[in-house]
Protein backbone atom coordinates (compact mmCIF):
# COMPACT_ATOMS: atom_id res chain seq x y z
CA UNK A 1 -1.81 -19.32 -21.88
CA UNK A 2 -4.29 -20.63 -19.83
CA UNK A 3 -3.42 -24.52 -20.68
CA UNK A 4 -0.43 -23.79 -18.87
CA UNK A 5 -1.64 -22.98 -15.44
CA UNK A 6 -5.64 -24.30 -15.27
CA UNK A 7 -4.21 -27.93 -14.23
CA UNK A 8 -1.99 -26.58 -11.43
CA UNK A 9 -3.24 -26.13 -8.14
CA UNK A 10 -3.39 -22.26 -6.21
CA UNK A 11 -1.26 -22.31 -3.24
CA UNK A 12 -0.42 -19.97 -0.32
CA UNK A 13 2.07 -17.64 -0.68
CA UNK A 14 4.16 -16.66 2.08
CA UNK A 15 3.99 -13.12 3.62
CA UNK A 16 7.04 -10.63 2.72
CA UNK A 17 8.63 -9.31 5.89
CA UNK A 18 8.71 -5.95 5.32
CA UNK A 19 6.50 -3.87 3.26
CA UNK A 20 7.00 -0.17 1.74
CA UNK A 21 4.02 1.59 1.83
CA UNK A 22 3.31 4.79 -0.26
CA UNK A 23 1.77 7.32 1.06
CA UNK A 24 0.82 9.50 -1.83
CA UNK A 25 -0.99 6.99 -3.96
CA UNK A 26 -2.15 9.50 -6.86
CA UNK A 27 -1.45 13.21 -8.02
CA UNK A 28 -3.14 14.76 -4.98
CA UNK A 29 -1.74 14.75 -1.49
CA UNK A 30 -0.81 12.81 0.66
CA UNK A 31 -2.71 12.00 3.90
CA UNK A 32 -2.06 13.29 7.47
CA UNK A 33 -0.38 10.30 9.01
CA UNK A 34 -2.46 8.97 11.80
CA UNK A 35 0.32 6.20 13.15
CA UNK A 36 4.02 6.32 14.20
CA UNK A 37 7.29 4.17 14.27
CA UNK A 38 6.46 1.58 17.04
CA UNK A 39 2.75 1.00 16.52
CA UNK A 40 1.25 -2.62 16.24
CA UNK A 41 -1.59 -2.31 13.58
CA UNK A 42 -4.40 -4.71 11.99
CA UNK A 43 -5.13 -4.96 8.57
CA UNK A 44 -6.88 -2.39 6.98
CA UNK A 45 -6.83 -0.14 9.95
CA UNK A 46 -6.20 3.42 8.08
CA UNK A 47 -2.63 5.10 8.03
CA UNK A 48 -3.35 7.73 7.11
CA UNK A 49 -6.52 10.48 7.40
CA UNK A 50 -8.01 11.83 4.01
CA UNK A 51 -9.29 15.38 3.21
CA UNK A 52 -12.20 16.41 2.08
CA UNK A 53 -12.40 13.50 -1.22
CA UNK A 54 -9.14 11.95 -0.27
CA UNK A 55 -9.41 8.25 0.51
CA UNK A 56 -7.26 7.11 3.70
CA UNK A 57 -4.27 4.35 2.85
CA UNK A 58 -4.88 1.27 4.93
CA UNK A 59 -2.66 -1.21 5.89
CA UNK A 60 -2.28 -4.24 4.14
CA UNK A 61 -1.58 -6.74 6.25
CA UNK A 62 -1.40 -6.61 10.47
CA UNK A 63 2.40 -5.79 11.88
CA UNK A 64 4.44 -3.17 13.57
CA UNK A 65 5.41 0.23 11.63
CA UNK A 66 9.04 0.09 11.75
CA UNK A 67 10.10 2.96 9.96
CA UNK A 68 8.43 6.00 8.21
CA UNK A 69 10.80 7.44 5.50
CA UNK A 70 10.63 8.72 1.89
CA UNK A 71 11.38 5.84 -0.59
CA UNK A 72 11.76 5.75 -4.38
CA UNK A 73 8.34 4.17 -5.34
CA UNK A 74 7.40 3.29 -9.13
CA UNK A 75 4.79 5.81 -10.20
CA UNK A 76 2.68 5.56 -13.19
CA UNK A 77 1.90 9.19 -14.70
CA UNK A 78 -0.57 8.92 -17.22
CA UNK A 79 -0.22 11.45 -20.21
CA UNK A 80 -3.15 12.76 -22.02
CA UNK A 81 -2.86 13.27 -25.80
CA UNK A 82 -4.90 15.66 -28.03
């Protein structure tokens, strides 16, 4: 596999225009949200605020939050086997 890409150069790709960010990003909770609909922020400023051991999400890339709604996200679960 690698014969077929190590002579081709890297090049930019360009930005999506909208992203869908999860908030709940493993089996605990989610985060207390920290912006709303209308705010300009910069890339990796946090979303959202993180409790106790929780980790804040940050934002990937610098824009305005247009919406906040629940979305169908793909979720890995993992199973654990005996």
């Amino acid at each position: 596999m690698k014969t077929q890409s190590n002579g081709t150069p890297l090049r930019q790709v360009s930005l999506p225009q909208r992203f869908v960010i999860p908030l709940k990003q493993h089996i605990g909770a989610e985060g207390e949200l920290c912006v709303k609909v209308g705010d300009r922020v910069l890339r990796g400023q946090p979303l959202t605020r993180g409790w106790g051991r929780m980790l804040p999400v940050h934002a990937p890339t610098s824009g305005t939050i247009a919406a906040i709604a629940p979305h169908t996200t793909a979720r890995t679960r993992r199973r654990w086997r005996r």
